[in-house]
N, C-alpha and C. Protein backbone atom coordinates (compact mmCIF):
# COMPACT_ATOMS: atom_id res chain seq x y z
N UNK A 1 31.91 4.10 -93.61
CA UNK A 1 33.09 4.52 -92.85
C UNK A 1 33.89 5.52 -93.69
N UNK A 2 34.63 6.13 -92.86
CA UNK A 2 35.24 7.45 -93.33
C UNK A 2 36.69 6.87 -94.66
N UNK A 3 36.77 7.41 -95.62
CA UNK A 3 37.73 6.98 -96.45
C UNK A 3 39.02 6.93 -95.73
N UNK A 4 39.41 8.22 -94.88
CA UNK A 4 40.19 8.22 -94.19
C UNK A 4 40.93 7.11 -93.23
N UNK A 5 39.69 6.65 -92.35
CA UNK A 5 39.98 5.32 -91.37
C UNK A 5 40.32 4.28 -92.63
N UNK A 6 39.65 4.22 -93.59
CA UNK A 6 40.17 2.86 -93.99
C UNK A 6 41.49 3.42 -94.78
N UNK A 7 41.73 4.24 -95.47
CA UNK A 7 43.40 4.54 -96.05
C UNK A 7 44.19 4.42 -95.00
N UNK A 8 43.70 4.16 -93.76
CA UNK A 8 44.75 4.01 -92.83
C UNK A 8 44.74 2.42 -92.34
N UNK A 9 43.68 1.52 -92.53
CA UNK A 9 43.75 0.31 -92.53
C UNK A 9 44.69 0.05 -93.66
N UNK A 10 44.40 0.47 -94.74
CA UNK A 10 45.33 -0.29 -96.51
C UNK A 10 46.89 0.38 -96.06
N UNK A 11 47.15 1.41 -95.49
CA UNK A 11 48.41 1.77 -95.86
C UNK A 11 48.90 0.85 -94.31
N UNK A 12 48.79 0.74 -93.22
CA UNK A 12 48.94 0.03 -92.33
C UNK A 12 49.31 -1.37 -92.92
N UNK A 13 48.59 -1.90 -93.51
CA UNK A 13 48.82 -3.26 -94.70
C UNK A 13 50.36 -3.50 -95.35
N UNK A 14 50.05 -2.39 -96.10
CA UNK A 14 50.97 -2.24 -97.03
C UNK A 14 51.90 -2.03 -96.52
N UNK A 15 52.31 -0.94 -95.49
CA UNK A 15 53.88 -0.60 -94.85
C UNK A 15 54.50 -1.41 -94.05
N UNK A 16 53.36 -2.40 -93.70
CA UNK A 16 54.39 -3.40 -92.82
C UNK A 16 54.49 -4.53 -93.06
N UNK A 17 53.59 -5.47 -94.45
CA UNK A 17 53.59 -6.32 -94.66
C UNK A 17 53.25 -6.30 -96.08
N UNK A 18 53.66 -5.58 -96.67
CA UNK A 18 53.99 -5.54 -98.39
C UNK A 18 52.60 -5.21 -99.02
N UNK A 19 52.97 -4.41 -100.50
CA UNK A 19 51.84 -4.31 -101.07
C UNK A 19 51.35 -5.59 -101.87
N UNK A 20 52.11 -6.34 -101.95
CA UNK A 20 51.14 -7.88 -102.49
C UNK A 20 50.28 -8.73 -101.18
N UNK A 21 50.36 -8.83 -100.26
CA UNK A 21 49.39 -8.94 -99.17
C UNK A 21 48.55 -7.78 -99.07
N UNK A 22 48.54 -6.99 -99.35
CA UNK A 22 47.67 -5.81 -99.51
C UNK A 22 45.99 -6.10 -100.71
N UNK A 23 47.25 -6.30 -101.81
CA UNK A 23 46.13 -6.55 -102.76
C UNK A 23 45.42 -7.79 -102.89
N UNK A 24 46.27 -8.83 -102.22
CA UNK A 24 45.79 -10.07 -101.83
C UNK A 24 44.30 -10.34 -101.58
N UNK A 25 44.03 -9.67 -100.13
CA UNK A 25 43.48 -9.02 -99.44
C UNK A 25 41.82 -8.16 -100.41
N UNK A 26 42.60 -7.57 -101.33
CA UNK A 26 41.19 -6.45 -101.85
C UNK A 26 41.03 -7.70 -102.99
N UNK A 27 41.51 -8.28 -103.70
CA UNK A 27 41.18 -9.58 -104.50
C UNK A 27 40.27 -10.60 -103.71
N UNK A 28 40.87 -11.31 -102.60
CA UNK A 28 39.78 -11.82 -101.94
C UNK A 28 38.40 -11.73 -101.45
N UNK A 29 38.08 -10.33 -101.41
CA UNK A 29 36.88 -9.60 -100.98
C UNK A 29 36.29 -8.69 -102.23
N UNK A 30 36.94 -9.10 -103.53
CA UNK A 30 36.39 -8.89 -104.39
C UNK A 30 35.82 -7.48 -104.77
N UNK A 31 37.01 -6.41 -104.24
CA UNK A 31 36.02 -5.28 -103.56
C UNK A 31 36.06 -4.46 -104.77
N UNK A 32 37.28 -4.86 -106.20
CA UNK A 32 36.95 -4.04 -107.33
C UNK A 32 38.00 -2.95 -107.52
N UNK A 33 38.75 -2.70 -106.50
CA UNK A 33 40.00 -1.60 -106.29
C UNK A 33 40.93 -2.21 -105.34
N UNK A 34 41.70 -1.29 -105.40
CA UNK A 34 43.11 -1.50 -104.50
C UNK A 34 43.65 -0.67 -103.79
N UNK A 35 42.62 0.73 -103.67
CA UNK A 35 43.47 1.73 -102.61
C UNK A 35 42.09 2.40 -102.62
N UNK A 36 41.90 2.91 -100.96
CA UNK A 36 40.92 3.86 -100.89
C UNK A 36 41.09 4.96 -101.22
N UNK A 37 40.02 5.38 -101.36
CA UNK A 37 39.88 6.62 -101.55
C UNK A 37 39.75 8.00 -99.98
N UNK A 38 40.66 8.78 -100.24
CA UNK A 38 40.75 9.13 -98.56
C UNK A 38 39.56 9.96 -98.35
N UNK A 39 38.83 10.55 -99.10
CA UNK A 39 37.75 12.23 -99.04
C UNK A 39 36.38 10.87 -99.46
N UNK A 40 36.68 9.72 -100.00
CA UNK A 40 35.23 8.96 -99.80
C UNK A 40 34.70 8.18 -98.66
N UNK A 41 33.25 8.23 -97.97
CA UNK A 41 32.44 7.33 -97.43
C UNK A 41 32.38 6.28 -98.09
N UNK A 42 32.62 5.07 -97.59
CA UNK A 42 32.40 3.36 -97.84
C UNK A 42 31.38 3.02 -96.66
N UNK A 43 30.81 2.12 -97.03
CA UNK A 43 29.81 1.25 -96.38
C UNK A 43 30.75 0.03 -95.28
N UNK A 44 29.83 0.22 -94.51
CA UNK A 44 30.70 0.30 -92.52
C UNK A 44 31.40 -1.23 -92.64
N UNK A 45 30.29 -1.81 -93.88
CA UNK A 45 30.66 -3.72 -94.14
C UNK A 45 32.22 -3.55 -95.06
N UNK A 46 32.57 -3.04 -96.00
CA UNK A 46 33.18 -3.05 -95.77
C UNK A 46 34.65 -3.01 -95.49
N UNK A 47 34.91 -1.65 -94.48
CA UNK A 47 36.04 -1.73 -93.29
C UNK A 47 35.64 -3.13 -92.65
N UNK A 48 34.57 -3.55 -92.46
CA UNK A 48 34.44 -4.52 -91.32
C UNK A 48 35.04 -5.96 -92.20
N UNK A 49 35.14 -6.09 -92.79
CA UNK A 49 35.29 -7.27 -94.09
C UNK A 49 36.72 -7.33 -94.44
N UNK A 50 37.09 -5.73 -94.36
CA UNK A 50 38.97 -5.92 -94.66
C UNK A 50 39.22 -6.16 -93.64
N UNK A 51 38.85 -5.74 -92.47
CA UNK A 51 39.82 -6.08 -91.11
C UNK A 51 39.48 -7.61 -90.92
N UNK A 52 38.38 -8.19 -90.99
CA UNK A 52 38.61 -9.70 -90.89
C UNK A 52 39.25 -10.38 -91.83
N UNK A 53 39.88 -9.91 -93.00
CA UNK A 53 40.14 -10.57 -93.97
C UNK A 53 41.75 -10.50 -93.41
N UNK A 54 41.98 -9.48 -92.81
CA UNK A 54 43.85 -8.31 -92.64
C UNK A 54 43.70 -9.89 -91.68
N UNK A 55 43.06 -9.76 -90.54
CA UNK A 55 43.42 -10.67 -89.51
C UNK A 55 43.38 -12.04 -89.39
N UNK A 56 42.93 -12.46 -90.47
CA UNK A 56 42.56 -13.87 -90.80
C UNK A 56 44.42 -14.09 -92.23
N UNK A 57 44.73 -13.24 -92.83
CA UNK A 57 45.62 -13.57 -93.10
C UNK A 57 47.25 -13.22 -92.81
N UNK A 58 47.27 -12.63 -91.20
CA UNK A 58 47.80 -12.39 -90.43
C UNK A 58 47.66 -13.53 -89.39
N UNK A 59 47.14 -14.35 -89.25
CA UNK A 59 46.61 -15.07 -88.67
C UNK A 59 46.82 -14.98 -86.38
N UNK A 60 45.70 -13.50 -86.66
CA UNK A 60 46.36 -12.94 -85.40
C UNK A 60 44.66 -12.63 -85.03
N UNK A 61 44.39 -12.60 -83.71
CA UNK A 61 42.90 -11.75 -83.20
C UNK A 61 42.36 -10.80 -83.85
N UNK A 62 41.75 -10.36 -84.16
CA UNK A 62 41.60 -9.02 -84.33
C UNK A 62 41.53 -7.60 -83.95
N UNK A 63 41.46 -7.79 -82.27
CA UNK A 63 41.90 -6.82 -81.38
C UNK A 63 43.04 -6.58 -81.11
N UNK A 64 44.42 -8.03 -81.92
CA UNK A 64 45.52 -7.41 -82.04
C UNK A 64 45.72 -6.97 -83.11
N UNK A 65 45.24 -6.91 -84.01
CA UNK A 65 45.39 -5.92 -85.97
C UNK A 65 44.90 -5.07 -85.38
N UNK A 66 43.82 -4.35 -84.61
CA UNK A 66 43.39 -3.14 -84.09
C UNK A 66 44.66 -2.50 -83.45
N UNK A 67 45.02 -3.26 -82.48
CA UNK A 67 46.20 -2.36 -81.74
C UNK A 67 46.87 -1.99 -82.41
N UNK A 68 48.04 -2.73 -83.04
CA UNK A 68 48.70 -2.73 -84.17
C UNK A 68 48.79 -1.37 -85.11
N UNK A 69 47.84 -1.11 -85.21
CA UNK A 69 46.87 -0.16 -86.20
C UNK A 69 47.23 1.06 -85.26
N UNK A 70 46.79 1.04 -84.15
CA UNK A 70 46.52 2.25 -83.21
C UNK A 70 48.16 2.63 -82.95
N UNK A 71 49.44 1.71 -83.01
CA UNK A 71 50.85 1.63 -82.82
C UNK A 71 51.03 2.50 -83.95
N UNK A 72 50.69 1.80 -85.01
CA UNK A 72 51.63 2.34 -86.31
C UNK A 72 50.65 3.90 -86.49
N UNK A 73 49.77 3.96 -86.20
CA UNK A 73 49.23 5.58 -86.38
C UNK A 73 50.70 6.55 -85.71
N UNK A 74 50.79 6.48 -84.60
CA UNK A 74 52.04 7.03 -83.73
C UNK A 74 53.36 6.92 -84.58
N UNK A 75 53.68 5.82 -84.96
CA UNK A 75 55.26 5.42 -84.97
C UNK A 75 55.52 5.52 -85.92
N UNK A 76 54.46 5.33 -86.87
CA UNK A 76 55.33 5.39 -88.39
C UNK A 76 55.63 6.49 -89.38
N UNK A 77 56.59 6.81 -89.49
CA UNK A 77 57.28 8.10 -90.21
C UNK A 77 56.88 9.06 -91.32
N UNK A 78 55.72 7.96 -91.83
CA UNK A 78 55.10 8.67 -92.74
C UNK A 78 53.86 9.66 -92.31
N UNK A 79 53.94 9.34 -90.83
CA UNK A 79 52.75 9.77 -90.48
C UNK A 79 52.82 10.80 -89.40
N UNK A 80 53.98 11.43 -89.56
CA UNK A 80 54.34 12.41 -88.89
C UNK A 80 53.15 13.66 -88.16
N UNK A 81 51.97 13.83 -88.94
CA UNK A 81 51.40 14.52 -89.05
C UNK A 81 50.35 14.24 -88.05
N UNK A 82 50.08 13.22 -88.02
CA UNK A 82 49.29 12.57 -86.47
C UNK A 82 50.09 12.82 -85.58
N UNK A 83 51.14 12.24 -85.09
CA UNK A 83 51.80 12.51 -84.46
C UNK A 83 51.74 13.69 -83.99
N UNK A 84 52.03 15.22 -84.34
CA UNK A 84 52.13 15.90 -84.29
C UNK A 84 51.09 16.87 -83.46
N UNK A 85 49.71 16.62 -83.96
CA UNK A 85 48.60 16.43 -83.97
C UNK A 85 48.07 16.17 -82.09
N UNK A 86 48.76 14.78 -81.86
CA UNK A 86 48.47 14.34 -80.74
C UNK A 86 49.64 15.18 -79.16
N UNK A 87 51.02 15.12 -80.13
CA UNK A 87 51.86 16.00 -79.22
C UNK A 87 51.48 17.17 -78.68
N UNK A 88 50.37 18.19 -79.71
CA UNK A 88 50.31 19.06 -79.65
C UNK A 88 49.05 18.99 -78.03
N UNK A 89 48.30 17.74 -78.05
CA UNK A 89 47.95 17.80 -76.71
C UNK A 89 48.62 18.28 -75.38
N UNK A 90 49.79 17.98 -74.94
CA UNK A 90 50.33 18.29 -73.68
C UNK A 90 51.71 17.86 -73.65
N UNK A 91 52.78 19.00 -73.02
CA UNK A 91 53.99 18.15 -72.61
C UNK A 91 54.50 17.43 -72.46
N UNK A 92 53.44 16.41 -71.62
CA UNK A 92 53.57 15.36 -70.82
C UNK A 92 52.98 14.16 -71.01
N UNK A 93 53.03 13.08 -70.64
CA UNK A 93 51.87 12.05 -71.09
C UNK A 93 50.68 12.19 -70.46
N UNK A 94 50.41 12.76 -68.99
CA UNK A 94 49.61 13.00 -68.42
C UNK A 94 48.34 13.82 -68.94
N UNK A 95 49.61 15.13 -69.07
CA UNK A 95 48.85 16.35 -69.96
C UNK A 95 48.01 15.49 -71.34
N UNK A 96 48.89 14.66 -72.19
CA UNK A 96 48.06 14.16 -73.21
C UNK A 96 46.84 13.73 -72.98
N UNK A 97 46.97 12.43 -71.65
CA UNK A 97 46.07 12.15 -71.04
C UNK A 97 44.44 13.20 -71.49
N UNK A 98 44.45 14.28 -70.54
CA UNK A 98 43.67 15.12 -70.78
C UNK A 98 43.26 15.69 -71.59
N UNK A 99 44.36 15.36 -72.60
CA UNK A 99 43.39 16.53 -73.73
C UNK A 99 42.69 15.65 -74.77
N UNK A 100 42.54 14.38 -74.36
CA UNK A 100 42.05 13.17 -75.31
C UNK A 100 40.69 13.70 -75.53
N UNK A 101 39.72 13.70 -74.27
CA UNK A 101 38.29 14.90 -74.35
C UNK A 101 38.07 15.67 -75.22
N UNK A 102 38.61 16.52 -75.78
CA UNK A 102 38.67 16.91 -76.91
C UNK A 102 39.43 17.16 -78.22
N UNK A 103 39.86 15.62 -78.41
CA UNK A 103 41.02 15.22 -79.79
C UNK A 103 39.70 15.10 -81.12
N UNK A 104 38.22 14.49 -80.72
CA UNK A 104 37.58 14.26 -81.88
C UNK A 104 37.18 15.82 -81.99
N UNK A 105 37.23 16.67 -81.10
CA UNK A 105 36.74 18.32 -81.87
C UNK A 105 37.96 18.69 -82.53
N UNK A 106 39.37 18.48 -82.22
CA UNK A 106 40.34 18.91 -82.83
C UNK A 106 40.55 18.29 -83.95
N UNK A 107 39.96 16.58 -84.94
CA UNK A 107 40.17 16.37 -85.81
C UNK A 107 39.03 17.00 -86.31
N UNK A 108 38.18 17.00 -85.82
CA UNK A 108 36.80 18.10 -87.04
C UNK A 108 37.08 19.30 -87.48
N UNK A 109 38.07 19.71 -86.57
CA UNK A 109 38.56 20.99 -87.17
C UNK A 109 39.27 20.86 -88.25
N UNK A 110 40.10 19.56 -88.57
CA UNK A 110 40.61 19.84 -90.02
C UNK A 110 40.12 18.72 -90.75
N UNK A 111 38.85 17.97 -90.55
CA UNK A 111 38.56 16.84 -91.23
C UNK A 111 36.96 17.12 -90.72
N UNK A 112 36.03 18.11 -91.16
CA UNK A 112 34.71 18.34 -90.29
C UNK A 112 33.69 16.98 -90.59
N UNK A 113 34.09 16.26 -92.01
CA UNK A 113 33.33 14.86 -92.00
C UNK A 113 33.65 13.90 -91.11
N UNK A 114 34.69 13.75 -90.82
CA UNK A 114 35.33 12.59 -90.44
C UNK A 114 34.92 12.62 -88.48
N UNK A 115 34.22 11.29 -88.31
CA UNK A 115 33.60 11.25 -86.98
C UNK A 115 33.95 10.55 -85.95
N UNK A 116 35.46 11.01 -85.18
CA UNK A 116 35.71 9.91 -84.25
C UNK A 116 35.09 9.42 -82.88
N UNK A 117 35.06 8.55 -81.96
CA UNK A 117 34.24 8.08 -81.09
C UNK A 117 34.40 9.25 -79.95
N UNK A 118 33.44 9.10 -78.97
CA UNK A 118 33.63 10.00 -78.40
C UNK A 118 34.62 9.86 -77.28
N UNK A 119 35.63 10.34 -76.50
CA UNK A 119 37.12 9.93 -75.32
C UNK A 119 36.16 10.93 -74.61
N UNK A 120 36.54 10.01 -72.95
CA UNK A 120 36.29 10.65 -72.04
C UNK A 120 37.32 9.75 -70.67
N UNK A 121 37.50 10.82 -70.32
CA UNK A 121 39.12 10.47 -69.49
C UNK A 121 38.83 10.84 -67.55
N UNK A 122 38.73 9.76 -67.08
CA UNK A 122 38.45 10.05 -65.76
C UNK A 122 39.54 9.71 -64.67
N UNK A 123 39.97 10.57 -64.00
CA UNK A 123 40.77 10.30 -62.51
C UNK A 123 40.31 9.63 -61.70
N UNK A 124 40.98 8.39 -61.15
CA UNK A 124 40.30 7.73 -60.15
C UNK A 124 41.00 8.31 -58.79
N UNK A 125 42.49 7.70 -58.90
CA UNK A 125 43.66 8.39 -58.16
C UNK A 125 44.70 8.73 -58.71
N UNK A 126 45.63 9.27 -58.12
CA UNK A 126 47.22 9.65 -58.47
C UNK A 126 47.38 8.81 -59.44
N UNK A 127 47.83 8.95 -60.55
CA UNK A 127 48.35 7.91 -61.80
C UNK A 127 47.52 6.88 -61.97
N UNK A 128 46.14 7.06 -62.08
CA UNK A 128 45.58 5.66 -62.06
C UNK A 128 44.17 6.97 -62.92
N UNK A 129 43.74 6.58 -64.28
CA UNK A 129 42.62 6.77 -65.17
C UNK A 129 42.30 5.93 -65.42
N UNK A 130 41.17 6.32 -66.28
CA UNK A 130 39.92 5.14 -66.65
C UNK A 130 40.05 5.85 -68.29
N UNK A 131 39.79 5.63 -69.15
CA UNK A 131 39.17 6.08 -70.71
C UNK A 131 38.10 5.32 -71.21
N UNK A 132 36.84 5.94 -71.16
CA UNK A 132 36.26 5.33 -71.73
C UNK A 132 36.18 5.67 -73.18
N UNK A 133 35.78 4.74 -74.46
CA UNK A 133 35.69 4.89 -75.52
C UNK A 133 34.51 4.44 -76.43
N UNK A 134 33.60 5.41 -76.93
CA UNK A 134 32.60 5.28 -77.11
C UNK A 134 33.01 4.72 -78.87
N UNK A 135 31.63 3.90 -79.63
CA UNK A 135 31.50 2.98 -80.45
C UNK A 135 32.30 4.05 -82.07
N UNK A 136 33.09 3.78 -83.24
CA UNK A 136 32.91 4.20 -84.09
C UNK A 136 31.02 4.31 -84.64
N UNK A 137 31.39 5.49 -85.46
CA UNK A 137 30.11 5.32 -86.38
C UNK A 137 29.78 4.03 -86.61
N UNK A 138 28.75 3.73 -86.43
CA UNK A 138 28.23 2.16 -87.52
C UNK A 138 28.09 1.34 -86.47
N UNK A 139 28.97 1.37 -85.64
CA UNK A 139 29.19 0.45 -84.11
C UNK A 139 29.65 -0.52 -84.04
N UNK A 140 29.82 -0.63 -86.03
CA UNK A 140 30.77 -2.41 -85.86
C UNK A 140 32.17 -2.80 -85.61
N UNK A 141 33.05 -1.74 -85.89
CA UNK A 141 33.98 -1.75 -85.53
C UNK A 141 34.38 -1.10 -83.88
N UNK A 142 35.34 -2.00 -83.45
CA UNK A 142 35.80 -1.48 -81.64
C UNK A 142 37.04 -0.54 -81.88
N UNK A 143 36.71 0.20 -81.25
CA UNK A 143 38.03 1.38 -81.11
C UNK A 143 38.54 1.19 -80.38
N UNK A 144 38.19 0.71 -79.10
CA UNK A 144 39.12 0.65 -77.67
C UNK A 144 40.69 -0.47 -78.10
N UNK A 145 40.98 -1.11 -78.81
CA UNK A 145 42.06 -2.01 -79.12
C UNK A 145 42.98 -0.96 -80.27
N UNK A 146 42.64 -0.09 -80.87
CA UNK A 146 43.26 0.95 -81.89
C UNK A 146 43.83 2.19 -80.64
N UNK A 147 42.82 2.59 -79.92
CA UNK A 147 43.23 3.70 -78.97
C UNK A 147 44.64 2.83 -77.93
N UNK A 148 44.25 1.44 -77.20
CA UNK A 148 44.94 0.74 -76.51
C UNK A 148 46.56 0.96 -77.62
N UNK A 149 46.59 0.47 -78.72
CA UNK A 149 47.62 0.75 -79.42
C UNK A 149 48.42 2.05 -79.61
N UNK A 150 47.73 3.06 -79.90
CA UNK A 150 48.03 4.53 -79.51
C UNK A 150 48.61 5.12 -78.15
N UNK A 151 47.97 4.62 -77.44
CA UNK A 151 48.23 5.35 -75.96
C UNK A 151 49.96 4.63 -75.57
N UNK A 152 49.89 3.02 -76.06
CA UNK A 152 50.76 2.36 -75.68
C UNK A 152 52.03 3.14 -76.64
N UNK A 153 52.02 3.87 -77.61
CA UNK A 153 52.85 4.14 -78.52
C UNK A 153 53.19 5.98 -78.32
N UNK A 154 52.11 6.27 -77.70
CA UNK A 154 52.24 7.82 -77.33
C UNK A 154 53.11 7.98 -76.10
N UNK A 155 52.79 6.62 -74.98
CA UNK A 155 53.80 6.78 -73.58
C UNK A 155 54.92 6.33 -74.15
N UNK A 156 55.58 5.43 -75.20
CA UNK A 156 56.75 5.40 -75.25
C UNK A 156 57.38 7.31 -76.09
N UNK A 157 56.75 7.32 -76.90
CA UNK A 157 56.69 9.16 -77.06
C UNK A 157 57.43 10.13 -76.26
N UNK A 158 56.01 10.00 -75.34
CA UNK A 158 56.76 10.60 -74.24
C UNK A 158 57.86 10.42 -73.04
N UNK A 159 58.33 8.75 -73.40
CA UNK A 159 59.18 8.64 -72.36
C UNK A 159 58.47 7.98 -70.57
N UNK A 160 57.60 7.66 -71.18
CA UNK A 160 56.50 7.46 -69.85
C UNK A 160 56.01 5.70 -69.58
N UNK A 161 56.24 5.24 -68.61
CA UNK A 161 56.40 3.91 -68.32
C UNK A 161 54.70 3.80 -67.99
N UNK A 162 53.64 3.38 -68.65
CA UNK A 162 52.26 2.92 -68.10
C UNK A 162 51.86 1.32 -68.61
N UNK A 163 51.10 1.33 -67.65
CA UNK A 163 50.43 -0.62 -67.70
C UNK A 163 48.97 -0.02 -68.35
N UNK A 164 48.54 -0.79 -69.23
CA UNK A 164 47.00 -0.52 -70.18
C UNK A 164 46.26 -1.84 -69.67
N UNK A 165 45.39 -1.31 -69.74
CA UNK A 165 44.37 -2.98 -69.19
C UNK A 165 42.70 -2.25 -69.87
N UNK A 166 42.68 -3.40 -70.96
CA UNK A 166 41.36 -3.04 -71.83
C UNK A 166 40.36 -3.89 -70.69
N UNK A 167 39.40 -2.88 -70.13
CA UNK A 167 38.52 -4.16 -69.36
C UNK A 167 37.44 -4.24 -69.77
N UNK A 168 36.80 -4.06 -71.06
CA UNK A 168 35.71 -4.66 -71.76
C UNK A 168 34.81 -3.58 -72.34
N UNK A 169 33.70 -4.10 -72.06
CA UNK A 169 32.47 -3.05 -72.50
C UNK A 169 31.34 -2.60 -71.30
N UNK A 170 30.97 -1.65 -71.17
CA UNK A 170 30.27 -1.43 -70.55
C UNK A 170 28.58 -0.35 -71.49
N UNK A 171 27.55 -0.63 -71.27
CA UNK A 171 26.72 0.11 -72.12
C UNK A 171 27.03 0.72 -73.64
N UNK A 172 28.00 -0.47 -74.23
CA UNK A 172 28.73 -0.24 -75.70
C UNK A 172 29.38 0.63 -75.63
N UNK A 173 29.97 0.96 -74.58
CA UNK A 173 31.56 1.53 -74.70
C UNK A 173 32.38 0.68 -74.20
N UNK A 174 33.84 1.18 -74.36
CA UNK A 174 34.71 0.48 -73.84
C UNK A 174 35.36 1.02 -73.22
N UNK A 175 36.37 0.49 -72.06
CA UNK A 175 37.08 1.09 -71.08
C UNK A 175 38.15 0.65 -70.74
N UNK A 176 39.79 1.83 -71.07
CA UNK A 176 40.66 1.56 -70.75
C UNK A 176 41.05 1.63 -69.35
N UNK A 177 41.68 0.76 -68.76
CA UNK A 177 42.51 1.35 -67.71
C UNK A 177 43.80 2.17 -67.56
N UNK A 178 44.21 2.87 -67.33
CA UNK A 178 45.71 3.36 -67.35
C UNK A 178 46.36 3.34 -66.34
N UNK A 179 47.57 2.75 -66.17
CA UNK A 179 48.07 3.47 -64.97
C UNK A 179 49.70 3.64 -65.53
N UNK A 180 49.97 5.00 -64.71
CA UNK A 180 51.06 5.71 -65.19
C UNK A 180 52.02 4.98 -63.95
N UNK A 181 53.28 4.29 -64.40
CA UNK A 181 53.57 4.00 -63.75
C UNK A 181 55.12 4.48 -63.18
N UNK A 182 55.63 5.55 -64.28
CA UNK A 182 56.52 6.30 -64.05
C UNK A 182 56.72 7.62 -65.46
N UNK A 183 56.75 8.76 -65.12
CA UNK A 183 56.19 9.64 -66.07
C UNK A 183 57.54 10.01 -66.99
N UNK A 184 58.83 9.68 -66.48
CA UNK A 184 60.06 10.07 -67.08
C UNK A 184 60.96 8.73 -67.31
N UNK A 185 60.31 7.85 -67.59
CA UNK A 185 60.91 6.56 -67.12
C UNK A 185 61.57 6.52 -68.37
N UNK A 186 62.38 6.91 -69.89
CA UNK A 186 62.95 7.28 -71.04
C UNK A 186 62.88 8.25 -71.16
N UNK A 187 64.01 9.00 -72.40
CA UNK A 187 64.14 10.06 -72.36
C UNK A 187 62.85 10.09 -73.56
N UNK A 188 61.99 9.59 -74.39
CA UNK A 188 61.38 9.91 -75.52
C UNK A 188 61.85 10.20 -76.51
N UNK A 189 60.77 10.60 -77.60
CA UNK A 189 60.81 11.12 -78.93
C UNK A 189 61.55 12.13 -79.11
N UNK A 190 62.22 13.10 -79.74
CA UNK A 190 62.33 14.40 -79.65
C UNK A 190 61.20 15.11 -80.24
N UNK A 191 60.86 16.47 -80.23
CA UNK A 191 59.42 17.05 -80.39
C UNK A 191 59.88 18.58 -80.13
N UNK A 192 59.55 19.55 -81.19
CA UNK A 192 59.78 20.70 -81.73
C UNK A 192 57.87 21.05 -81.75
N UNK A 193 57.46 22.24 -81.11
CA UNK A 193 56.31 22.73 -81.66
C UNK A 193 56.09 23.33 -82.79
N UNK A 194 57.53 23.94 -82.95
CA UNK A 194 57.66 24.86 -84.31
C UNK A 194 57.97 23.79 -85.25
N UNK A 195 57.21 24.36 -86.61
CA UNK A 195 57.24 23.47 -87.71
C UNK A 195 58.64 23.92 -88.46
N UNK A 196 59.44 23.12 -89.01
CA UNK A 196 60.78 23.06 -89.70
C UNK A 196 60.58 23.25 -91.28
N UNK A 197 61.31 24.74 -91.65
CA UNK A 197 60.93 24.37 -93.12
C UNK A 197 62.63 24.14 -93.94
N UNK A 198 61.98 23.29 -94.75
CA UNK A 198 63.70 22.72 -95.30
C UNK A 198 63.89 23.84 -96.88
């Protein structure tokens, strides 16, 4: 797995539940360090080994440490740069909606190792999509509970009232439901395209 995804599991750790549960954590699994490395490949076991370890001493599912995960990508301040990243999709939440299709070509553009699953975003009716979400590399880890976290953290973003409904797997993907259930329902984030220099 990409060094990247997991510096974002350890700092996820660390920012919201201290760096001594953090290291707790890399002590128990014996893994030899205490912070990834962001530009290194690790072996898919294990990301898969910290997240059961994160959720077992969280003592929470693990499709909720996934969400969780997919929240704090959006919200947290340090991470402005995702954020940014994802705004730059569309005005709107809708518009975001759409440009999910091609968010893993837009992170290859500045990360060409780094391999996210594949999004594909379908209209059923008026305010009502489907997302499906195809497997990370390796296939052991589920993305659809990280994206579910994101999307849920991008409509408050934008100010946009939607219901998420993860409805499982289908041919090892997974599939969100969306439905938009009011597109201005808060005023949102504030959001500048132009970058601010201090």
């Amino acid at each position: 797995m990409h060094g990247l995804i997991n510096r974002a599991v350890e700092r996820f750790a660390r920012d919201t539940y201290g760096r001594e549960m953090w290291r707790g954590i890399t002590q128990r699994l014996d893994l030899g360090f205490t912070e990834f490395e962001a530009m290194l490949t690790y072996d898919d076991k294990i990301t898969q080994d910290v997240l059961g370890e994160l959720a077992v001493s969280l003592n929470k599912p693990l499709t909720e440490v996934l969400e969780d995960i997919g929240t704090y990508l959006v919200s947290h301040p340090g991470l402005e740069a995702l954020r940014r990243l994802l705004r730059f999709g569309g005005t709107d939440f809708v518009e975001f909606l759409h440009s999910l299709n091609d968010l893993p070509g837009r992170v290859r553009l500045a990360v060409p190792e780094l391999a996210l699953p594949v999004l594909e975003l379908e209209d059923h009716a008026r305010d009502f999509y489907s997302l499906t979400v195809g497997p990370l590399p390796g296939g052991q880890v589920a993305f659809g509970p990280v994206m579910m976290g994101l999307l849920r953290a991008m409509a408050d973003d934008y100010g946009a009232l939607v219901f998420l409904e993860h409805k499982g797997r289908r041919a090892g993907h997974e599939i969100i439901e969306v439905r938009l259930l009011e597109t201005a329902f808060a005023s949102g984030r504030a959001f500048d395209l132009g970058a601010h220099l201090r």
